[in-house]
C-alpha atoms as a PDB file:
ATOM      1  CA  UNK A   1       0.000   0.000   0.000  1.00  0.00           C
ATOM      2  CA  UNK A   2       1.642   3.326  -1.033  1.00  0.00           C
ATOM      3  CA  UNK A   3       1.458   6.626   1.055  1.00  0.00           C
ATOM      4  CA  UNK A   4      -0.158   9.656   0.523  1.00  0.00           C
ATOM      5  CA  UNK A   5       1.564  12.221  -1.066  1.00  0.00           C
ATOM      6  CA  UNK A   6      -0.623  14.983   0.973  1.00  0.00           C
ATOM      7  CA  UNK A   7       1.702  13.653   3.890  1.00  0.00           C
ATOM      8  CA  UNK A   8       5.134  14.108   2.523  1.00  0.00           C
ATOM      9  CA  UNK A   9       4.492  17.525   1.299  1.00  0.00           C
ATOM     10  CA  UNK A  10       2.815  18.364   4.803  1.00  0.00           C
ATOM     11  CA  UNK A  11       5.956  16.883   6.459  1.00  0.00           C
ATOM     12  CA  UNK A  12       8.315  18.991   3.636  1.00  0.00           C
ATOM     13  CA  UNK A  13       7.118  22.070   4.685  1.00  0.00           C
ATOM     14  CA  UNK A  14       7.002  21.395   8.439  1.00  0.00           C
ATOM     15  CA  UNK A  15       3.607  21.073   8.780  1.00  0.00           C
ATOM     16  CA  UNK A  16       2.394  18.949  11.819  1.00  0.00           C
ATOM     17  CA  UNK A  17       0.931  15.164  10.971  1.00  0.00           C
ATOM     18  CA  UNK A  18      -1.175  13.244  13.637  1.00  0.00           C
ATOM     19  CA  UNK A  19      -0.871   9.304  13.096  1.00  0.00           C
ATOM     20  CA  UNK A  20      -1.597   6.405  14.914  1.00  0.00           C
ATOM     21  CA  UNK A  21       1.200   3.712  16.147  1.00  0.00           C
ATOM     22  CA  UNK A  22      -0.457   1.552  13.246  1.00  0.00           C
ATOM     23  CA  UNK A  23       2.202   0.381  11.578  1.00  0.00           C
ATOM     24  CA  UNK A  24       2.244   1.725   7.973  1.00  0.00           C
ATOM     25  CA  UNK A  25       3.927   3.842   5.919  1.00  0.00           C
ATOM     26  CA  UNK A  26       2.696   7.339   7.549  1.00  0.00           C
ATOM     27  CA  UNK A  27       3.996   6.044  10.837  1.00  0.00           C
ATOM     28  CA  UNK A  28       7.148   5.729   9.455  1.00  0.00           C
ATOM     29  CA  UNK A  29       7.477   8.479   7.769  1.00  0.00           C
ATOM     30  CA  UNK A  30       6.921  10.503  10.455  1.00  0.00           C
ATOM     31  CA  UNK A  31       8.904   8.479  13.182  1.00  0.00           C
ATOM     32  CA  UNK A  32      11.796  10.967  13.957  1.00  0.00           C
ATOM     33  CA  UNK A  33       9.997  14.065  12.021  1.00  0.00           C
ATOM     34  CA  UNK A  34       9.717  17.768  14.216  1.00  0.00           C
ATOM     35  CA  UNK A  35       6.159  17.974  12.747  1.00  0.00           C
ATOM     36  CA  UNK A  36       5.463  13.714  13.127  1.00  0.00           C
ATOM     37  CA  UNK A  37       3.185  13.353  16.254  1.00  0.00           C
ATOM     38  CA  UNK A  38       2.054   9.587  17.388  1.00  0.00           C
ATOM     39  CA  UNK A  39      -1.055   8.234  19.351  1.00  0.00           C
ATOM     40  CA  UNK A  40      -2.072   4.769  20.541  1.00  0.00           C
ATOM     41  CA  UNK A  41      -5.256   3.885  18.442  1.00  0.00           C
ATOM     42  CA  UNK A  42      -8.503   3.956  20.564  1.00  0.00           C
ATOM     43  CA  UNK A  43      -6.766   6.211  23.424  1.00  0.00           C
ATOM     44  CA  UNK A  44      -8.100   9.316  23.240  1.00  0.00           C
ATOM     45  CA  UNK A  45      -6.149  10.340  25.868  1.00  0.00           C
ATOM     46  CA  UNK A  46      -2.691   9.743  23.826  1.00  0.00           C
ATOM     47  CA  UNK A  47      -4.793  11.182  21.048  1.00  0.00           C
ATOM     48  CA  UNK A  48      -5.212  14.938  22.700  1.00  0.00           C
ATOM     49  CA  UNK A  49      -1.653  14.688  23.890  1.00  0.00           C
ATOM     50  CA  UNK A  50      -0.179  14.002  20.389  1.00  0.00           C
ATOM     51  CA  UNK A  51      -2.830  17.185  19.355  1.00  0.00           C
ATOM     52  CA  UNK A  52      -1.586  19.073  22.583  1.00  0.00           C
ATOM     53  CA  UNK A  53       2.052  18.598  21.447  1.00  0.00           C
ATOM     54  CA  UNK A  54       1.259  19.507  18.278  1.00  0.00           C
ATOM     55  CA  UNK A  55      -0.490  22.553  18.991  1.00  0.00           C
ATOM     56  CA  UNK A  56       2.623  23.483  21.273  1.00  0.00           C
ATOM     57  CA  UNK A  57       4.952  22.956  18.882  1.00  0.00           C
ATOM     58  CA  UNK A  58       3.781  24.900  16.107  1.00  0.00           C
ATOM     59  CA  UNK A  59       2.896  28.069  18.818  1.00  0.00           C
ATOM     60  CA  UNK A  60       6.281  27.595  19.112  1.00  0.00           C
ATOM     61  CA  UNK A  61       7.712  27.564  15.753  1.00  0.00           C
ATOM     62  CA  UNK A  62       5.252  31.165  14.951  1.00  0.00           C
ATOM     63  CA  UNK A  63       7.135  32.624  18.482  1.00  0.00           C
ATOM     64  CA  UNK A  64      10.616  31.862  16.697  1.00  0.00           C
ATOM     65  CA  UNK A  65       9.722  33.014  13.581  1.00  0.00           C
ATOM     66  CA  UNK A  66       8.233  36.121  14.868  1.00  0.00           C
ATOM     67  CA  UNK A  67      11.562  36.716  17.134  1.00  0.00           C
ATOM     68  CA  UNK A  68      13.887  36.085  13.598  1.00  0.00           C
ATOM     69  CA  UNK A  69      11.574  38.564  11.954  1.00  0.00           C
ATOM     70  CA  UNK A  70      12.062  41.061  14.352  1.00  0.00           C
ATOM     71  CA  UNK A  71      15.917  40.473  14.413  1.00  0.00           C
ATOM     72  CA  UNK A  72      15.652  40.957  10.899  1.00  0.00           C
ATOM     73  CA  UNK A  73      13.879  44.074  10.734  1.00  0.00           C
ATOM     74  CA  UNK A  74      16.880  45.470  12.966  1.00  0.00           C
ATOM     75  CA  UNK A  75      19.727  44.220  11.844  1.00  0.00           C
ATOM     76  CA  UNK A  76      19.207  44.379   7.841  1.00  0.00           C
ATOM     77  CA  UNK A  77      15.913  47.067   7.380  1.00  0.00           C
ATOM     78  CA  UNK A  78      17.653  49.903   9.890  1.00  0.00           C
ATOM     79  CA  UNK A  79      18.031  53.020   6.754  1.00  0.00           C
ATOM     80  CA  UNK A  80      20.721  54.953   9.019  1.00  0.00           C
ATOM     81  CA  UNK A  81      22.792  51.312   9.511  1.00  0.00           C
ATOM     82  CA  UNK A  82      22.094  50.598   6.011  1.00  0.00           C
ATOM     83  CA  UNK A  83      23.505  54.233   5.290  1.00  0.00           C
ATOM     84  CA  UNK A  84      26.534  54.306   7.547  1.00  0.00           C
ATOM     85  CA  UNK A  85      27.122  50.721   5.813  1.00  0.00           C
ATOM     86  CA  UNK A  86      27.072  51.823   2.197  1.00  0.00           C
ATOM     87  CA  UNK A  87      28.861  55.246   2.303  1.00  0.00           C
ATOM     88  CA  UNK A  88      31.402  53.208   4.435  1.00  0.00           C
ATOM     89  CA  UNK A  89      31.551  51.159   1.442  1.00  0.00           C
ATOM     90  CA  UNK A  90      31.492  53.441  -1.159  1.00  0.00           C
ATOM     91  CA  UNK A  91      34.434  55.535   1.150  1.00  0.00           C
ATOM     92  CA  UNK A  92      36.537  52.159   1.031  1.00  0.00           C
ATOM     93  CA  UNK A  93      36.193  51.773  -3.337  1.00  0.00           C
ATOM     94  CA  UNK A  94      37.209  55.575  -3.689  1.00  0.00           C
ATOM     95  CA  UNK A  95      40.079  55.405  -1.368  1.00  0.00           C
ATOM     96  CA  UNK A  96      43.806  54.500  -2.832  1.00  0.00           C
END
């Protein structure tokens, strides 16, 4: 039986996948995987925390992406760093 591609591209781009311990070819696919989350079929209690960690864990990844955004804006989108940075440049191609 072959996988789903909707699950490899979901797992490409980071995108959390819920599975059961069934083995199969999801499961083990997402073994190992940041965005793989496992529950014991029938449990619904193993269900919600595979959902719970889930949840969690993408929170998380929009808190770090926010934070690199941010660094971003200040480090790269500044205008009087990005000013200093090019007439320093421009002062280091017109000097001997």
């Amino acid at each position: 039986m072959g996988m789903p591609n909707k699950v490899a591209e979901y797992l490409a781009f980071g995108l959390p996948v819920i599975t059961s311990l069934h083995d199969g070819p999801v499961r083990r696919l997402c073994e190992g995987q940041e965005a793989g989350f496992l529950y014991t079929f029938g449990d619904a209690t193993s269900l919600s925390r595979a959902m719970s960690s889930a949840v969690a864990r993408w929170e998380a990844r929009g808190r770090a992406a926010e934070a690199r955004l941010q660094q971003l804006q200040r480090d790269t989108l500044d205008a009087a760093r990005s000013t200093s940075s090019l007439a320093d440049c421009l002062m280091s191609l017109a000097s001997p």
